[in-house]
Protein backbone atom coordinates (compact mmCIF):
# COMPACT_ATOMS: atom_id res chain seq x y z
CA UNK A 1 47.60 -64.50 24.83
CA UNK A 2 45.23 -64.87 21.69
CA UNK A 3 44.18 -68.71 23.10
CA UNK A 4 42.36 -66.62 25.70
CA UNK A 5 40.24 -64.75 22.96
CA UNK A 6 38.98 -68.31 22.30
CA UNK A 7 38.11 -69.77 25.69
CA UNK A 8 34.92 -70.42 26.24
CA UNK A 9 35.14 -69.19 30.11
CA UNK A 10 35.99 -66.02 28.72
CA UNK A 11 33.29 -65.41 26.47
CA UNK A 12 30.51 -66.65 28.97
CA UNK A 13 31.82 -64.19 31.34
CA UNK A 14 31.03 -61.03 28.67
CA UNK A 15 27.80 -62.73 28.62
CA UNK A 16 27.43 -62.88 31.94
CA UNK A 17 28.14 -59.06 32.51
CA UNK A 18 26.16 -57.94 29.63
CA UNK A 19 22.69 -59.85 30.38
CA UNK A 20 22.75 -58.48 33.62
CA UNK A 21 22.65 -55.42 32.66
CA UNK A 22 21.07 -55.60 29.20
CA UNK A 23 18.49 -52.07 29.13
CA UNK A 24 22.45 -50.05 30.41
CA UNK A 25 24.71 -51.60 28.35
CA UNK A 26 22.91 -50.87 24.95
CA UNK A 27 22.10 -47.35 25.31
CA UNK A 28 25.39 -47.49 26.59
CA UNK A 29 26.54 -48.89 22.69
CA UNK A 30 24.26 -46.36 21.22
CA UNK A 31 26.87 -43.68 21.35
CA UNK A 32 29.09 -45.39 19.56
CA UNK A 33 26.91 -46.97 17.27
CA UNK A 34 25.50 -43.71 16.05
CA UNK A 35 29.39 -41.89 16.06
CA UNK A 36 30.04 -44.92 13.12
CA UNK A 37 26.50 -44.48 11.39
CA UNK A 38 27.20 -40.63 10.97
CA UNK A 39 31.16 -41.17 9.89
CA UNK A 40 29.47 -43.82 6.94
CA UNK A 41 26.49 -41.70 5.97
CA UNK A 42 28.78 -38.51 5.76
CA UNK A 43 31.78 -39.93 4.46
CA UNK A 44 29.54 -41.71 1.82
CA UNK A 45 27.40 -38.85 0.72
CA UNK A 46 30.32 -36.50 0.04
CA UNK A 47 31.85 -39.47 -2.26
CA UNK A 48 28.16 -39.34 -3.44
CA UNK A 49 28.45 -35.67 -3.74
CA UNK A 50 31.91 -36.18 -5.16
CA UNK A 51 31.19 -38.36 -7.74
CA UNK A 52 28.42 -36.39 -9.09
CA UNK A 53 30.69 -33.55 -9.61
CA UNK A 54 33.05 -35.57 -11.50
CA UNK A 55 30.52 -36.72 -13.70
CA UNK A 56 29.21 -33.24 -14.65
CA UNK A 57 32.66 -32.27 -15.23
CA UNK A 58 34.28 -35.10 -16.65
CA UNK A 59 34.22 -34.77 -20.36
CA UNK A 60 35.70 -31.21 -19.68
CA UNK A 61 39.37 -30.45 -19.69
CA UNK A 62 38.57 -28.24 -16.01
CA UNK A 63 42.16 -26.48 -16.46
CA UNK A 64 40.86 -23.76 -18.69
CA UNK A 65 40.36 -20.45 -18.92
CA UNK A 66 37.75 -18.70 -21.18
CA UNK A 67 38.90 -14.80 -22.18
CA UNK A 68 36.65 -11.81 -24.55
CA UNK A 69 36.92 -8.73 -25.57
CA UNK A 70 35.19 -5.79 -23.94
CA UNK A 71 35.70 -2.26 -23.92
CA UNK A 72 38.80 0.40 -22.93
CA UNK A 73 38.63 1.69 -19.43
CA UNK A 74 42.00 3.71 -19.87
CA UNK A 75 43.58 5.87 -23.14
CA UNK A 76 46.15 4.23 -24.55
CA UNK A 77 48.96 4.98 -27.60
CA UNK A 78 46.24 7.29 -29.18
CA UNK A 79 43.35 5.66 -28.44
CA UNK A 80 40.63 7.05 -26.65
CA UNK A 81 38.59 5.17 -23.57
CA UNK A 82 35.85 2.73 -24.87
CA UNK A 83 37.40 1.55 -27.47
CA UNK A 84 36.24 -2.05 -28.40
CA UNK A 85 38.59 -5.20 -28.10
CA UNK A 86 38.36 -7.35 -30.81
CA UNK A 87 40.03 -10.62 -30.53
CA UNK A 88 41.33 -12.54 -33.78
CA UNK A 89 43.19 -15.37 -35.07
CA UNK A 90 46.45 -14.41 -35.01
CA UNK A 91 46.05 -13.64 -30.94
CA UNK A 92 45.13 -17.09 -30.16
CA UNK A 93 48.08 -18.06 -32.40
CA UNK A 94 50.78 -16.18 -30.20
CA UNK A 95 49.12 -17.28 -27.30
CA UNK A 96 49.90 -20.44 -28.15
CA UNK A 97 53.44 -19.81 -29.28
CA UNK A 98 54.49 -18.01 -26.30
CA UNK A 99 52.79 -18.69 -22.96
CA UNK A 100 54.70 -21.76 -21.13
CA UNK A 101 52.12 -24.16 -19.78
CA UNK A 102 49.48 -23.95 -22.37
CA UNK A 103 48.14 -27.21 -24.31
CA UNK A 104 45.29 -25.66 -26.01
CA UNK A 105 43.82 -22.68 -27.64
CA UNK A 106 40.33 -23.08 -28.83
CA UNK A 107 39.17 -19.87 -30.67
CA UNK A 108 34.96 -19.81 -31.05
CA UNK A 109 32.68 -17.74 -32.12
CA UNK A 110 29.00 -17.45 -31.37
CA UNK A 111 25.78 -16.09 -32.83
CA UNK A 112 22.03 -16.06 -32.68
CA UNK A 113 20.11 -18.03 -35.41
CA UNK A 114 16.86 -18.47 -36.77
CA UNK A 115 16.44 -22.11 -37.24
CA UNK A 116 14.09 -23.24 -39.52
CA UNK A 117 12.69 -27.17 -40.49
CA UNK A 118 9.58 -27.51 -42.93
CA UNK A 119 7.03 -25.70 -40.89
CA UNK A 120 8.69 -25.37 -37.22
CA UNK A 121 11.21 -22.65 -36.31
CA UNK A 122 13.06 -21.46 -33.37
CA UNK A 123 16.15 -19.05 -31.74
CA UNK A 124 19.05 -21.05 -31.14
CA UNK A 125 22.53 -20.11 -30.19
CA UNK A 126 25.34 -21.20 -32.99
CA UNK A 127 28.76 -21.46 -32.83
CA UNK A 128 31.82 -21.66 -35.15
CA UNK A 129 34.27 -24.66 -33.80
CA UNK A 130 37.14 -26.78 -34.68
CA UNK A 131 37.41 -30.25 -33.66
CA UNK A 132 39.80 -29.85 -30.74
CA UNK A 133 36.96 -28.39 -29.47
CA UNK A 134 35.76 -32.16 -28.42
CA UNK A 135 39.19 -32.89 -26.76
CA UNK A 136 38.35 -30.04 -24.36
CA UNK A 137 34.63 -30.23 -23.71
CA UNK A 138 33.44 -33.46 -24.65
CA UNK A 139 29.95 -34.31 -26.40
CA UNK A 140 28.00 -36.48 -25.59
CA UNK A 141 26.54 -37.92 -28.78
CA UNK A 142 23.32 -39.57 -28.96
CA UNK A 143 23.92 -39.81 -32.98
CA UNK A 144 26.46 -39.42 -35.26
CA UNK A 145 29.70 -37.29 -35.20
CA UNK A 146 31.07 -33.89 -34.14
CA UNK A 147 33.06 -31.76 -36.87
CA UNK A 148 36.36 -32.98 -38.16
CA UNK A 149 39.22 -31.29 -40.31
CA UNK A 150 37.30 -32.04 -43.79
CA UNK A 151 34.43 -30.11 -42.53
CA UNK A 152 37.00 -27.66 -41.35
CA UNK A 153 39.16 -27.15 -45.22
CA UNK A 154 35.94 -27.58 -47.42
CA UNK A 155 33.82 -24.93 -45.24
CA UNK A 156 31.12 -27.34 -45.34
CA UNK A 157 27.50 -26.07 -44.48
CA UNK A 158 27.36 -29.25 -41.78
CA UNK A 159 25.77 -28.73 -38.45
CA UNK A 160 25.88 -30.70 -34.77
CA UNK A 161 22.51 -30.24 -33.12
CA UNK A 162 21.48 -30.60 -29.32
CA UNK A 163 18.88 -32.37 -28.10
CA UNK A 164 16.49 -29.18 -27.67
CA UNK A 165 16.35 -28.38 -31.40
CA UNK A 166 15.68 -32.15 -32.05
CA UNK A 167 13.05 -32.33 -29.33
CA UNK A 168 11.67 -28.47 -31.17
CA UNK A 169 12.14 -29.62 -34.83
CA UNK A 170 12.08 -33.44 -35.34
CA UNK A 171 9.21 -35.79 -35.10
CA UNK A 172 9.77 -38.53 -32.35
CA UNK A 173 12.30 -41.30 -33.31
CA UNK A 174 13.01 -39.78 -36.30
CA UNK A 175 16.66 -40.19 -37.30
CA UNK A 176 17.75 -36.60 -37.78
CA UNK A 177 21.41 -37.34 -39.17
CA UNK A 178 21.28 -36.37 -43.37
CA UNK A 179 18.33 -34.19 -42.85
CA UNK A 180 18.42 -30.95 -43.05
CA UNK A 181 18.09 -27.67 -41.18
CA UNK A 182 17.95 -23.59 -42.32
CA UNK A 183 19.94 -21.78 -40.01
CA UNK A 184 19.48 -17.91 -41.20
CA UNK A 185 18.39 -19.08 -44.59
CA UNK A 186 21.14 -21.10 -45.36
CA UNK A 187 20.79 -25.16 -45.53
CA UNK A 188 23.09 -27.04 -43.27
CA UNK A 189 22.85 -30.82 -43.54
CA UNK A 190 22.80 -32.53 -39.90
CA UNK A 191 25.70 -34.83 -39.12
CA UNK A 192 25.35 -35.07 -35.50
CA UNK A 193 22.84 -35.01 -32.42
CA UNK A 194 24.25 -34.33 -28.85
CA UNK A 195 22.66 -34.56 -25.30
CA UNK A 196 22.33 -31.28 -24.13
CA UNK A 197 23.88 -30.63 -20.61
CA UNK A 198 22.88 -29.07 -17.79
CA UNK A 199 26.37 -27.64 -17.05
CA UNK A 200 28.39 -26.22 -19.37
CA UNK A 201 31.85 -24.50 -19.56
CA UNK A 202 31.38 -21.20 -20.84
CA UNK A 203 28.05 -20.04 -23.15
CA UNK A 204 25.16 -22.11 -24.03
CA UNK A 205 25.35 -24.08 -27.66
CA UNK A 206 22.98 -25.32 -29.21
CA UNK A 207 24.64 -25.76 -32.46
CA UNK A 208 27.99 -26.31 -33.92
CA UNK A 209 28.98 -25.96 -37.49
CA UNK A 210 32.54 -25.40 -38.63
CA UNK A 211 34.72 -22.41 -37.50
CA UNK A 212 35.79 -21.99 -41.25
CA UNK A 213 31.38 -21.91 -42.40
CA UNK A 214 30.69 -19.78 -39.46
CA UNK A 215 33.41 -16.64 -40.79
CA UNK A 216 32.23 -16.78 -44.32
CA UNK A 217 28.46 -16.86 -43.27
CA UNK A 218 28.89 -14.50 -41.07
CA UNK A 219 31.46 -12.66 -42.45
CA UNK A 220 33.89 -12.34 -39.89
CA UNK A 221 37.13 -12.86 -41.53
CA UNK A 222 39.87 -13.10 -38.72
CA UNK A 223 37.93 -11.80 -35.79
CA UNK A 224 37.00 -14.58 -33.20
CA UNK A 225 34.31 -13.60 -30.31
CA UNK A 226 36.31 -15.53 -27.82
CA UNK A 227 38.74 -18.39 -27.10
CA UNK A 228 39.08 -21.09 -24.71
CA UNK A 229 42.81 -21.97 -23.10
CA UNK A 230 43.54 -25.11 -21.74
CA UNK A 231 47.20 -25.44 -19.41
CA UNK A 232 48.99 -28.54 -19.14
CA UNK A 233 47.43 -30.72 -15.60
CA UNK A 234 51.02 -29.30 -14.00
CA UNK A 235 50.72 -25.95 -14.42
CA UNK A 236 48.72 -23.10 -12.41
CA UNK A 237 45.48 -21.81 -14.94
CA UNK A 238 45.45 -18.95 -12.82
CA UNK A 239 49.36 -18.04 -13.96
CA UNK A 240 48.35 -18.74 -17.19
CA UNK A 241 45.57 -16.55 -16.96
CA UNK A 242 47.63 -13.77 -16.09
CA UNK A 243 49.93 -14.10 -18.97
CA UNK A 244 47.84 -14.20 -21.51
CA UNK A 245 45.59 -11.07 -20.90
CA UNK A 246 49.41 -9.55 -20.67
CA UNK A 247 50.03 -10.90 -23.78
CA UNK A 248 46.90 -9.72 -25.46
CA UNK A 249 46.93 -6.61 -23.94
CA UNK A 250 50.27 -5.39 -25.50
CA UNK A 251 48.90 -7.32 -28.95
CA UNK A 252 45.64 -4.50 -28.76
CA UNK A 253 47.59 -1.78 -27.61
CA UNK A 254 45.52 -1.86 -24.02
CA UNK A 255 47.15 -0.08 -20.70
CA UNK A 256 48.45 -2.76 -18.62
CA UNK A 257 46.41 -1.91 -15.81
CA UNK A 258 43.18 -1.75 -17.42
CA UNK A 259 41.11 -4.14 -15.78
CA UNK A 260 38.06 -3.88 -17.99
CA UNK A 261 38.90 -4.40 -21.61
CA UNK A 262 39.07 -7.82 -21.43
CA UNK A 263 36.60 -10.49 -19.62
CA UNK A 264 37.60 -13.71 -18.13
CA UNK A 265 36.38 -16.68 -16.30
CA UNK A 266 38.62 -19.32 -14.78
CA UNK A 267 36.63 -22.76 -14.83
CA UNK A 268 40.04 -24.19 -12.88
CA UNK A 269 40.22 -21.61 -10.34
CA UNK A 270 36.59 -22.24 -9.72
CA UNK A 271 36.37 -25.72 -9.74
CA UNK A 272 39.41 -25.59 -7.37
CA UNK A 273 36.96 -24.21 -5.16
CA UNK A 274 34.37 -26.82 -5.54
CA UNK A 275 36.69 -29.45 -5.06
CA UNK A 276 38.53 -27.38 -2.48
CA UNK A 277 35.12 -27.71 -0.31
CA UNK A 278 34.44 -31.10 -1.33
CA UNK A 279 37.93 -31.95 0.41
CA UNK A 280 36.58 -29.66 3.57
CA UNK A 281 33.89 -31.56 4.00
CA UNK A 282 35.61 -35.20 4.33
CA UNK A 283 37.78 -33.81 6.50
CA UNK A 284 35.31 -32.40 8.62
CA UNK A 285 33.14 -35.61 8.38
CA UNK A 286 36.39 -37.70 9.73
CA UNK A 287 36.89 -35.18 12.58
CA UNK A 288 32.71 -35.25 13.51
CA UNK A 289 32.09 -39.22 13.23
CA UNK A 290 35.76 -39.79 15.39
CA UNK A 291 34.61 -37.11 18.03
CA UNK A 292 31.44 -39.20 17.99
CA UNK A 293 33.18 -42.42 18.51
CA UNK A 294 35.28 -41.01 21.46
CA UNK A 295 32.42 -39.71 22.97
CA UNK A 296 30.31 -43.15 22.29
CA UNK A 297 33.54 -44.84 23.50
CA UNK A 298 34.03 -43.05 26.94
CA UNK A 299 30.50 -43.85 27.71
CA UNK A 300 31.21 -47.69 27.25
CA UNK A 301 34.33 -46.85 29.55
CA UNK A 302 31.82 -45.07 32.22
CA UNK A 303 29.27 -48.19 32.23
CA UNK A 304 32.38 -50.74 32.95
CA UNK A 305 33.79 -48.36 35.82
CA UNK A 306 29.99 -48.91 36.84
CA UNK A 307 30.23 -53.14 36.04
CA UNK A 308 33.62 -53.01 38.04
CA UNK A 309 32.39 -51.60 41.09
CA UNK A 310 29.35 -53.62 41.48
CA UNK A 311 31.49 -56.90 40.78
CA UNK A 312 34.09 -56.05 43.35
CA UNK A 313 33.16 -59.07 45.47
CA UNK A 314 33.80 -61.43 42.61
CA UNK A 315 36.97 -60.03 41.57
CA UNK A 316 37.96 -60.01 45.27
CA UNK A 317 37.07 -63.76 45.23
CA UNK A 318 38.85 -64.16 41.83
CA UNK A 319 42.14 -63.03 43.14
CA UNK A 320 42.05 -64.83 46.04
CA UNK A 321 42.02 -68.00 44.44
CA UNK A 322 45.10 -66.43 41.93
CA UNK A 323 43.93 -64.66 39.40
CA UNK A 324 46.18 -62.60 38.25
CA UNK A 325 46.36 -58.66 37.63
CA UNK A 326 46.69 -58.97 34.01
CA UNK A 327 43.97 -62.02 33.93
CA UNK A 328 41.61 -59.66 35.64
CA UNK A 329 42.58 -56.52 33.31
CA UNK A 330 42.57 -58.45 30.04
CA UNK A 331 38.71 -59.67 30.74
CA UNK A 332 37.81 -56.28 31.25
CA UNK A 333 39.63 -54.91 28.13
CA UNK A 334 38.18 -57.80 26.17
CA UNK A 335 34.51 -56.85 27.49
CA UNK A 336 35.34 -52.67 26.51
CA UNK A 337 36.27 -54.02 22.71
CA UNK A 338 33.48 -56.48 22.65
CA UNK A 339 30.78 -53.62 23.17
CA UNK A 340 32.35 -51.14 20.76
CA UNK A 341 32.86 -53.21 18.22
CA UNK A 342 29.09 -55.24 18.21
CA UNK A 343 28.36 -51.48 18.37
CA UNK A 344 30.48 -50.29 15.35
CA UNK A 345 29.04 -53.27 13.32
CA UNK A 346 25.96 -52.34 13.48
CA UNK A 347 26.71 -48.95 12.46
CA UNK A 348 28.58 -50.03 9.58
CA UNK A 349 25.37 -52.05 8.41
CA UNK A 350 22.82 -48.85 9.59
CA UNK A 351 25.25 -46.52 7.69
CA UNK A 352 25.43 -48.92 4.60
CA UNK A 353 21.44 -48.92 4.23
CA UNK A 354 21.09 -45.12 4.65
CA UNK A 355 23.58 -44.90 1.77
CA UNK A 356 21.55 -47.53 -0.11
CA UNK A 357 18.44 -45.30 0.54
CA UNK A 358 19.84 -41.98 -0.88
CA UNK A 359 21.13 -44.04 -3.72
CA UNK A 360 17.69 -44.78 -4.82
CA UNK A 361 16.58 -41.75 -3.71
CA UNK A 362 18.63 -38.95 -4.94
CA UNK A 363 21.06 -40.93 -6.74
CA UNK A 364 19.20 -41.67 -10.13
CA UNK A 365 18.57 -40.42 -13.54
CA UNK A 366 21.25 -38.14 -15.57
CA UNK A 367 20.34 -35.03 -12.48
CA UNK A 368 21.13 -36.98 -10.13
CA UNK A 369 22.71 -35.10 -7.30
CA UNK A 370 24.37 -38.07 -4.82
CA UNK A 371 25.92 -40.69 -7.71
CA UNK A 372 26.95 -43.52 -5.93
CA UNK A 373 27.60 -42.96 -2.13
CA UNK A 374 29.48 -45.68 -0.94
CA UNK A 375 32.73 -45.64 1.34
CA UNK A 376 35.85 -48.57 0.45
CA UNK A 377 36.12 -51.06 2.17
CA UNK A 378 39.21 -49.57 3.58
CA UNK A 379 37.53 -46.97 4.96
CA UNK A 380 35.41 -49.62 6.93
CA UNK A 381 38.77 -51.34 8.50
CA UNK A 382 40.31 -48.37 9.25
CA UNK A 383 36.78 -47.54 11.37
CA UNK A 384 37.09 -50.96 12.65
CA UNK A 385 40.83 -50.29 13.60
CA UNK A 386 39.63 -47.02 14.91
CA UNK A 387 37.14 -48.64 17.32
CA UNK A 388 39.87 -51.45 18.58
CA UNK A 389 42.30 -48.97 19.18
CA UNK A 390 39.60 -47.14 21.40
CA UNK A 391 37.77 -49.37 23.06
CA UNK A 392 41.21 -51.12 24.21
CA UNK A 393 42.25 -47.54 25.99
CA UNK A 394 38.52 -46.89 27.89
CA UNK A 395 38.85 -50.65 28.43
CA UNK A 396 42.34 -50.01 30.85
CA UNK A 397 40.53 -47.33 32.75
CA UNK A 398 38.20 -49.77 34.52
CA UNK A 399 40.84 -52.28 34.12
CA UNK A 400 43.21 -50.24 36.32
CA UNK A 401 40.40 -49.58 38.84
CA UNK A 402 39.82 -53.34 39.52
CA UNK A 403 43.45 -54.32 39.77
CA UNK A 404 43.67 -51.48 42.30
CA UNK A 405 41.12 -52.69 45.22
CA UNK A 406 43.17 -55.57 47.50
CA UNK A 407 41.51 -58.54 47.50
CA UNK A 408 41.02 -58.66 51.37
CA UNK A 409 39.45 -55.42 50.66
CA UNK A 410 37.14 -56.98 48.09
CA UNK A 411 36.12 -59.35 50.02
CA UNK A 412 34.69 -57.44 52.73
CA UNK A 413 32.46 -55.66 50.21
CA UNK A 414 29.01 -55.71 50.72
């Protein structure tokens, strides 16, 4: 069987029937050509796409929750409606003692700051954080380090600064770590420099200092603004989610159905969605580019139906002197795979070069919005597979047809 794939004989004939019919038989291949261009470029760009999300939200631990206090919508145990939530220490302890699933609780607190640095100033956003806090939302450090546990127990006056206030406050290339910064008239020496990102879980920082500094500045004493829970990767955020503004609730004597005194934001259940779509759309890319094919496919099957007829004297003659059914059949078949897959080659390579081109185009620089499209290389054999498997079926129908006419039959043919 497979010595016939290498006779000569056979290979002159699917020369034979394509160069007489050259113009047909590629715009014939253009169908199929263009199904496996559009499966690559899709497939590639939402890897592209794919990849880009996963690099914005890599450094983040994207099973989290981020919950506040807000006001009373309902009277509750004596108090009236309005009432303000206030959130503290000891909440995001029991949180942590008593809600299954949860890895992490990451109190914070925020503020508004006058920063000052010899003669240049500006408003920056400041928070109070412990070092878990990089676990959960990485920085990216350009210089020096985040906070750690010393900073922490000695309530040092130590400060992590984006790359905004360096651009505002520091001269160009000057090393900013040791220096030092007034943030509401109090010196804080500079120990680290992050890149500031476009994305970012929860409110804009621009600053960190520790969570200890930040309550005796600011005089907060167990009150937190807000905290940030992380679940363990097996367990639903959105569950967890429920259970703690439960929990919290009955902590601040708050009516269980009051919907209002406490605000949330689910980066899981969100991202969920992201990558929810992000699944859509490969899916939907698979079931476009292999409708394609089919549809490039039963054209190739049309143009041999076409071939067959017109060569009905010569496969007349050709079964007169012996040729058998499955001879004539398996040339046929052999002709049908030949076309598709010349044509699915040069897909593949078209395909390749478009993703090369939004690579350079869109796919550069830290915005960059299509990082890396590329399919795997099994991704191109199961195409390849695809088109075999396809062009071997639309190769029978013509094959069938040419078995069927008698060779007396054939012969009379003019």
């Amino acid at each position: 069987m497979f010595k016939f794939l290498f006779d000569r004989d056979t290979w002159q004939e699917v020369y034979d029937s394509f160069s007489k019919n050259k113009l047909r038989s590629i715009l014939t291949m253009v169908g199929v050509w263009w199904g496996i261009l559009l499966l690559i470029g899709l497939l590639g760009s939402a890897r592209g796409l794919e990849n880009s999300f996963n690099r914005l939200f890599g450094d983040f631990a994207t099973n989290s929750v981020f919950i506040w206090g807000q006001s009373t919508s309902k009277p509750f145990k004596g108090f009236q409606e309005g009432k303000r939530v206030q959130l503290s220490l000891s909440d995001a302890k029991k949180i942590e003692e008593n809600i299954d699933g949860v890895e992490f609780v990451v109190p914070r607190n925020q503020n508004q700051a006058l920063v000052v640095r010899k003669f240049l100033t500006g408003n920056f956003s400041v928070a109070g954080d412990y070092p878990l806090l990089d676990q959960v939302e990485k920085k990216k450090l350009i210089h020096g380090r985040f906070i750690n546990q010393n900073d922490i127990d000695d309530n040092k006056k130590v400060v992590v600064i984006s790359e905004d206030i360096y651009k505002q406050l520091f001269e160009k290339e000057e090393n900013p770590i040791g220096e030092y910064v007034q943030i509401n008239d109090i010196n804080f020496k500079v120990i680290g420099l992050f890149k500031t990102s476009n994305i970012s879980m929860g409110p804009r920082i621009d600053m960190h200092i520790p969570f200890t500094t930040f309550q005796q500045v600011y005089n907060q004493g167990d009150r937190i603004g807000w905290l940030m829970i992380t679940g363990k990767p097996e367990f639903d955020i959105v569950q967890i989610e429920k259970d703690a503004n439960l929990l919290l609730k009955n902590l601040n004597n708050i009516h269980p159905k009051d919907n209002r005194a406490l605000g949330s934001a689910n980066a899981g259940k969100e991202i969920g969605k992201v990558t929810g779509f992000l699944t859509g759309m490969q899916f939907l890319t698979w079931f476009v580019g292999i409708a394609t094919l089919i549809a490039g496919v039963f054209a190739i099957g049309n143009i041999l139906l076409i071939t067959v007829k017109e060569r009905t004297k010569e496969i007349g003659v050709r079964r007169a002197l012996g040729a058998t059914p499955f001879e004539i059949k398996r040339q046929i078949v052999v002709e049908a795979v030949f076309l598709t897959l010349v044509a699915g080659l040069f897909g593949i390579i078209s395909g390749g070069w478009i993703l090369i081109a939004l690579d350079a185009a869109f796919g550069q620089g830290d915005d960059a919005t299509i990082v890396n499209a590329s399919v795997s290389i099994a991704v191109v054999f199961i195409a390849l597979v695809i088109l075999v498997i396809l062009g071997t079926l639309i190769g029978l129908i013509p094959a069938f047809k040419a078995t069927s006419i008698k060779p007396i039959e054939a012969l009379r043919e003019e």
